[in-house]
N, C-alpha and C. Protein backbone atom coordinates (compact mmCIF):
# COMPACT_ATOMS: atom_id res chain seq x y z
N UNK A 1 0.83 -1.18 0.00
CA UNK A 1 0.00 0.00 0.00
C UNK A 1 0.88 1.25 0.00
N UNK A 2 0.60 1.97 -0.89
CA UNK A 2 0.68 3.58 -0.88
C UNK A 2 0.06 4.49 0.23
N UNK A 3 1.46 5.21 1.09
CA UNK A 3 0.76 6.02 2.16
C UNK A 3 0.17 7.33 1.09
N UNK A 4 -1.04 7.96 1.55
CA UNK A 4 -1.58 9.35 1.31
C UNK A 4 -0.64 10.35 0.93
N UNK A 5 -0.38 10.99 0.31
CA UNK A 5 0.70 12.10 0.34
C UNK A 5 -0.01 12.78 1.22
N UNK A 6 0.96 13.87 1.98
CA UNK A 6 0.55 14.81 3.23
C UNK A 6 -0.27 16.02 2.24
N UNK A 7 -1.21 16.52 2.01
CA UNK A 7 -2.28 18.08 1.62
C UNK A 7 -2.33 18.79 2.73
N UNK A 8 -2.06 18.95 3.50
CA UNK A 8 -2.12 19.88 5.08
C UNK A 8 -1.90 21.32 4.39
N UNK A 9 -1.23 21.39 3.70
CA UNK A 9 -0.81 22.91 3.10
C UNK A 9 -1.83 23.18 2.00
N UNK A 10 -2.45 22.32 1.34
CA UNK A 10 -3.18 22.65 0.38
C UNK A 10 -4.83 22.60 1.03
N UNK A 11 -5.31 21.91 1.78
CA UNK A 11 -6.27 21.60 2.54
C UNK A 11 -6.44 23.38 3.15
N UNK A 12 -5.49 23.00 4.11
CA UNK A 12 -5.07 24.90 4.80
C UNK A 12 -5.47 26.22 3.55
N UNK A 13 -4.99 25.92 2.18
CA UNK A 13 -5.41 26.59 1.34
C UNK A 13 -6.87 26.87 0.49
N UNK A 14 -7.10 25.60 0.49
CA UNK A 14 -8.62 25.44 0.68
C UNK A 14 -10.14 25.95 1.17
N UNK A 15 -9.33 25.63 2.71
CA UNK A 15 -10.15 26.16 3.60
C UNK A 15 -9.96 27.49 4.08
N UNK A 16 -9.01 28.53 3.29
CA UNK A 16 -8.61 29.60 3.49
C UNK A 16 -9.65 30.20 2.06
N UNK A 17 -9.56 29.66 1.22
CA UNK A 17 -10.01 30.28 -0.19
C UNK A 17 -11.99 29.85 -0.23
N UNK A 18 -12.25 29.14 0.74
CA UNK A 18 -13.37 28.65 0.73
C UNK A 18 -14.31 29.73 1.47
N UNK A 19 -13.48 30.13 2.50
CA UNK A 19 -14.26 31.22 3.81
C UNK A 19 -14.09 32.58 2.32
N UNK A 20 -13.18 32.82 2.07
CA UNK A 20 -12.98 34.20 1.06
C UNK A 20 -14.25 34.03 0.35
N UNK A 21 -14.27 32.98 -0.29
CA UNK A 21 -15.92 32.65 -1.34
C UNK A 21 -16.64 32.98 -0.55
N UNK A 22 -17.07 32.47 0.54
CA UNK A 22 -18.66 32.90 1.52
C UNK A 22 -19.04 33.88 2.29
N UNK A 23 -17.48 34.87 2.02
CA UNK A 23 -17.41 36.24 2.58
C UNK A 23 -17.93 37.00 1.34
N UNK A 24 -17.04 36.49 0.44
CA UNK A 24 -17.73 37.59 -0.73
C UNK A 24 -18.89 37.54 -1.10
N UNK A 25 -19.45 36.26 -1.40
CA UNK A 25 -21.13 35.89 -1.47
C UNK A 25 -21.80 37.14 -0.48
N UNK A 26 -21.78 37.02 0.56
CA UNK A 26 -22.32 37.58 1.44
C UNK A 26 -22.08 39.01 1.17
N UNK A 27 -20.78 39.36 1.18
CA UNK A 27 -20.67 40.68 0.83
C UNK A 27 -21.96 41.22 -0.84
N UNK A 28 -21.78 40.43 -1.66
CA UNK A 28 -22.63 40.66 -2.84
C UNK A 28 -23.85 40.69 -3.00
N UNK A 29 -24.36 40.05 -1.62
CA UNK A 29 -26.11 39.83 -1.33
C UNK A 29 -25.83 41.01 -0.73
N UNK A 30 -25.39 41.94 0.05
CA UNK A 30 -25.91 43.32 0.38
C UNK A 30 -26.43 44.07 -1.10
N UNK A 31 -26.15 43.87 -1.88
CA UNK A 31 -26.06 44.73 -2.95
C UNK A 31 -26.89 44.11 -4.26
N UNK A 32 -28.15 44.20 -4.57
CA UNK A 32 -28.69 44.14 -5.57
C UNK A 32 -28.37 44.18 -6.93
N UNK A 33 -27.57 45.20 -7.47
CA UNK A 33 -26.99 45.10 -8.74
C UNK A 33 -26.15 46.73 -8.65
N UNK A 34 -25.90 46.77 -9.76
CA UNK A 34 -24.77 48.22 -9.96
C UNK A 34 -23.41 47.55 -9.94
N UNK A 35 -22.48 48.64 -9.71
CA UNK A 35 -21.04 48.78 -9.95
C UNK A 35 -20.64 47.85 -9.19
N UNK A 36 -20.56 47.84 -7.99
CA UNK A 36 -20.27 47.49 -6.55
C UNK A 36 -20.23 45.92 -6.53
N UNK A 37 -21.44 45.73 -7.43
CA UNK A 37 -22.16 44.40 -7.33
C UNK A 37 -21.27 43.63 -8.01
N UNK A 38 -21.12 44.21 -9.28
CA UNK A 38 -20.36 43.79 -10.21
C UNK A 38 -18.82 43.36 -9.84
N UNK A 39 -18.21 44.14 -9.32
CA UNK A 39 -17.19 44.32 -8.70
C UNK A 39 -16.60 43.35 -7.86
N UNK A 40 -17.91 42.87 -7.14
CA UNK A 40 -17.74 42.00 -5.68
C UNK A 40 -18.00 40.62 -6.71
N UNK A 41 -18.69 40.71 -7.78
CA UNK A 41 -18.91 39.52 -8.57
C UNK A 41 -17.67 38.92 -9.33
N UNK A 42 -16.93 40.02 -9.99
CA UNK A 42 -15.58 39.85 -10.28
C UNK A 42 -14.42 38.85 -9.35
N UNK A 43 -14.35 39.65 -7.85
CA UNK A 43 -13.57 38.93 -7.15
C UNK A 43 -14.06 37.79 -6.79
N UNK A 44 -15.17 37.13 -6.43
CA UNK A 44 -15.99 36.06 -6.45
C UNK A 44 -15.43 35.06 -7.54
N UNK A 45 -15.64 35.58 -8.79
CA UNK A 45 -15.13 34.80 -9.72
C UNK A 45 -13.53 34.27 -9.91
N UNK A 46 -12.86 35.10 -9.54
CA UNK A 46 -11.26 34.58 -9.33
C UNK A 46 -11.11 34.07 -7.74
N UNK A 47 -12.02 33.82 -6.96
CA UNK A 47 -11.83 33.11 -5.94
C UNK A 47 -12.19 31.94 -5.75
N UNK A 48 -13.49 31.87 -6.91
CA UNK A 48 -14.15 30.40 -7.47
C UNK A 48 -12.97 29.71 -7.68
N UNK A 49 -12.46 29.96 -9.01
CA UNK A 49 -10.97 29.53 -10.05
C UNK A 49 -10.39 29.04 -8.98
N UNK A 50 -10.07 29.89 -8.30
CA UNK A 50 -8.48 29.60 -7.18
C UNK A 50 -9.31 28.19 -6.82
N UNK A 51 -10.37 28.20 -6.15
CA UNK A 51 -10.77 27.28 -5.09
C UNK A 51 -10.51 26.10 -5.68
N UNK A 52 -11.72 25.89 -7.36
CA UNK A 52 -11.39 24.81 -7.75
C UNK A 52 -10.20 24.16 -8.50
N UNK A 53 -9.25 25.30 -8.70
CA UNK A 53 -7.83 24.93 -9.30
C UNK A 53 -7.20 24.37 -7.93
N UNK A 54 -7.23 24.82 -6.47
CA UNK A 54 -6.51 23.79 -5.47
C UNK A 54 -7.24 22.88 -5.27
N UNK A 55 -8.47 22.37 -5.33
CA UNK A 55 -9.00 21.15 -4.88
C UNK A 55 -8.55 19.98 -6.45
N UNK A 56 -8.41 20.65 -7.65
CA UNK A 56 -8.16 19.71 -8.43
C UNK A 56 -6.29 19.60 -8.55
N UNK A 57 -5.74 20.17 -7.40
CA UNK A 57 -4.34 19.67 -7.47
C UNK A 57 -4.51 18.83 -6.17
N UNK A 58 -5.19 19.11 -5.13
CA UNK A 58 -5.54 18.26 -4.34
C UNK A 58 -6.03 16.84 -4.63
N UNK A 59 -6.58 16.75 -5.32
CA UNK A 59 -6.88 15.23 -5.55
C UNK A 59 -6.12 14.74 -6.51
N UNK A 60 -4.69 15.81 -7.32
CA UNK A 60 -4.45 14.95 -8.18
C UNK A 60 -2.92 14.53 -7.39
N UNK A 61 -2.59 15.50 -6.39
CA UNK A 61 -1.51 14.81 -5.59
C UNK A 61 -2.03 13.84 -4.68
N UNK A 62 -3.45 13.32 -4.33
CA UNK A 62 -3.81 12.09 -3.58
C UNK A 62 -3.70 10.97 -4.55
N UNK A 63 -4.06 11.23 -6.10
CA UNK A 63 -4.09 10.58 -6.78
C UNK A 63 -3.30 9.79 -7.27
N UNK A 64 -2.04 10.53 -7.15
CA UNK A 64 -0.92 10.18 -7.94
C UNK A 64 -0.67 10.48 -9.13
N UNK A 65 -1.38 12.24 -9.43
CA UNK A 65 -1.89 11.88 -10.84
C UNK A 65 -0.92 13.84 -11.11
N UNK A 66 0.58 13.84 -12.19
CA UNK A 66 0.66 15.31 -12.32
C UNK A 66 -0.15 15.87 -13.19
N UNK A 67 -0.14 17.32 -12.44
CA UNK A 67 -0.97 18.15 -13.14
C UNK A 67 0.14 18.69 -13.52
N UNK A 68 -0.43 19.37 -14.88
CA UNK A 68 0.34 20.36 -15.26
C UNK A 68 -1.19 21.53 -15.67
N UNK A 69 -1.06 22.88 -15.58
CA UNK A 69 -1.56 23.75 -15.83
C UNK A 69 -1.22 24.95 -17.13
N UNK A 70 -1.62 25.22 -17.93
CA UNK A 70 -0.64 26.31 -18.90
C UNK A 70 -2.09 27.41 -19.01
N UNK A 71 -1.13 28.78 -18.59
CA UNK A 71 -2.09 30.00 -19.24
C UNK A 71 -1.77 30.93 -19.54
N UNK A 72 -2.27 30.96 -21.06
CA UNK A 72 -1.36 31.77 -21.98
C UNK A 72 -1.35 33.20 -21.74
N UNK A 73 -0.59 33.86 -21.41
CA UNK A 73 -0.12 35.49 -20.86
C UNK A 73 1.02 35.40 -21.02
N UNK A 74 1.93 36.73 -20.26
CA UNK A 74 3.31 37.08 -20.15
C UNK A 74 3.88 35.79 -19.17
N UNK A 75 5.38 35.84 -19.01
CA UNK A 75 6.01 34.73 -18.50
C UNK A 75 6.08 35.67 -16.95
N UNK A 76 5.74 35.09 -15.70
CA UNK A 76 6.13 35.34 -14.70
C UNK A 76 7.21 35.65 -14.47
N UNK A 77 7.28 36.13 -13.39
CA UNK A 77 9.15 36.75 -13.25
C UNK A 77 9.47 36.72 -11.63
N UNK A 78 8.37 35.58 -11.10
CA UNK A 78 8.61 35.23 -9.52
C UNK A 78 9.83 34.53 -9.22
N UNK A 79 10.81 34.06 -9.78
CA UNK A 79 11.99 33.34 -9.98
C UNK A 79 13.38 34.75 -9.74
N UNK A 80 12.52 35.64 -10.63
CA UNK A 80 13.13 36.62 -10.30
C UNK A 80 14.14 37.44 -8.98
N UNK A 81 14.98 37.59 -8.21
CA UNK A 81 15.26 38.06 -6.90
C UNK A 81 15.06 39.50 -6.94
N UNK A 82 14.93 40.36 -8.29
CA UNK A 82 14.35 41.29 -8.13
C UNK A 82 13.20 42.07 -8.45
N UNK A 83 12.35 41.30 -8.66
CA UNK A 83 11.06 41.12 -8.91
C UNK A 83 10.04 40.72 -7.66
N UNK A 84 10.54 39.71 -6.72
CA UNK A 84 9.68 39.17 -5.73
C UNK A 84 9.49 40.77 -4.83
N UNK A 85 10.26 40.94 -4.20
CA UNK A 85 10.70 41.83 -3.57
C UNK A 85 9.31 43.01 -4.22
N UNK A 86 9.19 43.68 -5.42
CA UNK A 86 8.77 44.62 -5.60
C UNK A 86 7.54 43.91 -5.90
N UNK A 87 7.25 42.58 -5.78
CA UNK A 87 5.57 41.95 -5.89
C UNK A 87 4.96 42.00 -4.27
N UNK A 88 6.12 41.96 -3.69
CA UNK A 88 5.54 41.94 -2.22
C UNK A 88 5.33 43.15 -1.79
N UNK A 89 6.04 43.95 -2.07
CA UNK A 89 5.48 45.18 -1.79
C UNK A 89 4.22 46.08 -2.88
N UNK A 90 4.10 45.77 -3.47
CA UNK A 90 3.06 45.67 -4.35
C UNK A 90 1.07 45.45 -3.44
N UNK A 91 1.51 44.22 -3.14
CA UNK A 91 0.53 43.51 -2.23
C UNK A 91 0.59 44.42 -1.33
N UNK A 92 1.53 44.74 -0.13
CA UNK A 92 1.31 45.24 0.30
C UNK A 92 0.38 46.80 0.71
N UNK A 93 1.12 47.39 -0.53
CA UNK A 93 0.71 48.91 -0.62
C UNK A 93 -1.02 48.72 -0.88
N UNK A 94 -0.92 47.66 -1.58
CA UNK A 94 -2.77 47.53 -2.09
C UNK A 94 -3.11 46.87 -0.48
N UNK A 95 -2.85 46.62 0.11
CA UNK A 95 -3.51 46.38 1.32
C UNK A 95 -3.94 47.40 2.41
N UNK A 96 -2.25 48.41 2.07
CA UNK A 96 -2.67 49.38 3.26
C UNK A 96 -3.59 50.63 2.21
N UNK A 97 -3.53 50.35 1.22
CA UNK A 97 -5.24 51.32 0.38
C UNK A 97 -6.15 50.73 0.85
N UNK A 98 -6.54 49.40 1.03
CA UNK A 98 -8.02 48.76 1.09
C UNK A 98 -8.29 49.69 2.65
N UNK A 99 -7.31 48.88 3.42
CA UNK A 99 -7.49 49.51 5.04
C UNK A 99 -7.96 51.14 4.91
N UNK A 100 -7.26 51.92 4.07
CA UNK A 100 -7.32 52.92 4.31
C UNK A 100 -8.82 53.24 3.46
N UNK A 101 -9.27 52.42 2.50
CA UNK A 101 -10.52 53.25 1.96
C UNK A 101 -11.99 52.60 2.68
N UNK A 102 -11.73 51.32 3.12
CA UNK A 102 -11.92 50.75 4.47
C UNK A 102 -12.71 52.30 5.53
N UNK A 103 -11.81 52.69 5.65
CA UNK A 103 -11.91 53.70 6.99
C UNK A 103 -12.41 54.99 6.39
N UNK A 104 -12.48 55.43 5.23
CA UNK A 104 -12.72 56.57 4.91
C UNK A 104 -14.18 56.28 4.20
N UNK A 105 -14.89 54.77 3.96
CA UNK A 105 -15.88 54.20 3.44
C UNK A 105 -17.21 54.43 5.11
N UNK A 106 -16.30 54.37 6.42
CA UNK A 106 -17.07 54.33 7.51
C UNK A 106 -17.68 55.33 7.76
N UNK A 107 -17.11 56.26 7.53
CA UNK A 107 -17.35 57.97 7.76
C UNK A 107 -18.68 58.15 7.25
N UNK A 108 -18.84 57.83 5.86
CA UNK A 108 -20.40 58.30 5.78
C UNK A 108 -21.40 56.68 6.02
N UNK A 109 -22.91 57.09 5.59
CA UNK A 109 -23.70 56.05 5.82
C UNK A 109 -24.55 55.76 4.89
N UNK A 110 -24.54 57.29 3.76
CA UNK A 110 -25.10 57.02 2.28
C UNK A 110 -24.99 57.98 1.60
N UNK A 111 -26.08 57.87 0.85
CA UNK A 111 -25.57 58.36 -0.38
C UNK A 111 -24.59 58.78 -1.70
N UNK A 112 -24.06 59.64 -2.40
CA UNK A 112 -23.56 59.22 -3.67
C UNK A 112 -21.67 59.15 -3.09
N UNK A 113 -21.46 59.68 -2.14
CA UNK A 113 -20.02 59.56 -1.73
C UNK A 113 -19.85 58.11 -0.98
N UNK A 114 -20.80 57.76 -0.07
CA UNK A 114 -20.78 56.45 0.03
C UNK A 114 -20.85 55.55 -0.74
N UNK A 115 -21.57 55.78 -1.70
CA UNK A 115 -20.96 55.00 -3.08
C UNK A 115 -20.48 54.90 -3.16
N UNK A 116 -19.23 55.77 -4.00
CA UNK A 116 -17.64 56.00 -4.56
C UNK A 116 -16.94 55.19 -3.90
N UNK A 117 -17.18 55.23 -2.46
CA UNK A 117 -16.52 55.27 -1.11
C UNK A 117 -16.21 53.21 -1.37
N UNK A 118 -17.53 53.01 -1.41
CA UNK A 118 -17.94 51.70 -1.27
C UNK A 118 -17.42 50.46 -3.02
N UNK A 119 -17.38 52.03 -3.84
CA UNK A 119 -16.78 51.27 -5.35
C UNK A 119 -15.38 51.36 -5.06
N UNK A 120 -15.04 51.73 -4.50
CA UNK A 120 -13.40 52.39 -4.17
C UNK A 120 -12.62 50.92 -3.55
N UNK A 121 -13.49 50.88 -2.24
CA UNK A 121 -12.99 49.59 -1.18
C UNK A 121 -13.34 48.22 -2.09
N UNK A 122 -14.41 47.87 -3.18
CA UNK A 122 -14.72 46.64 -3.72
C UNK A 122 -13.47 46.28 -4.90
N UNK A 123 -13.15 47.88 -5.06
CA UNK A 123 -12.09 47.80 -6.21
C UNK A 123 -10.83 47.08 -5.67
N UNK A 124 -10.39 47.68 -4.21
CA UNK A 124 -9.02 47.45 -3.70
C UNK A 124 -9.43 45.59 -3.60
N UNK A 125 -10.32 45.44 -2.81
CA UNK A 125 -10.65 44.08 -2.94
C UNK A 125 -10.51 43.47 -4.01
N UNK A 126 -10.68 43.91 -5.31
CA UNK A 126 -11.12 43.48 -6.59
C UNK A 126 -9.18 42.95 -6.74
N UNK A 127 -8.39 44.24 -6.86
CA UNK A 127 -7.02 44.10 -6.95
C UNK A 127 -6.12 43.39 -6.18
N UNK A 128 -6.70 43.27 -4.97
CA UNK A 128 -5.64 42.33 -3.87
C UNK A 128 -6.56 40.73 -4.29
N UNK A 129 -7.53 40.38 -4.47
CA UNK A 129 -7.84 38.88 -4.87
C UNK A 129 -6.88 38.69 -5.69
């Protein structure tokens, strides 16, 4: 018999990308339709992808089975040593915008600046997924 290969890291990923899906759902049922909606529908959709692209490497490392994946765009440049560096900070900076439009989204409670306010924060969301 073949032991299991260990998924603990991909499982962990899983169940990390699974809560993101049922946050955003939720986030998108506040909102009937418009920009916002759209927006939150967007990141939804590349969180779908993610989910079911790790559960189908998940079963194909239980399986025994390689995946290979190809998608046609520019060539990554994460290999890069000076490239990672300016991807991480990248992420970052889009994080401390979300926080910050986050907080400037609290201030009001409606109308058309709360909008903006509210297309602003779905966007940063939109960019850090």
């Amino acid at each position: 018999c073949v032991p299991t290969p260990d998924t603990a890291d991909l499982d962990r990923d899983i169940s990390l990308t699974k809560s993101k899906v049922e946050a955003s759902r939720a986030e998108q049922a506040e909102y009937s339709g418009g920009a916002i909606h759209a927006l939150i529908g967007m990141r939804l959709q590349y969180q779908e992808v993610t989910l079911a692209l790790l559960e189908l490497k998940r079963q194909s490392v239980i399986n025994f089975v390689e995946l290979s994946l190809n998608v046609d765009g520019a060539q990554p440049l994460l290999n890069d040593a000076n490239v990672s560096p300016a991807l991480l900070a990248d992420i970052e900076e889009t994080e401390q915008e979300l926080v910050l439009s986050e907080t400037e989204a609290s201030k009001y409670s409606g109308g058309l600046i709360h909008s903006m306010k509210l297309m602003e924060v779905a966007t940063h969301k939109s960019a850090h997924a």
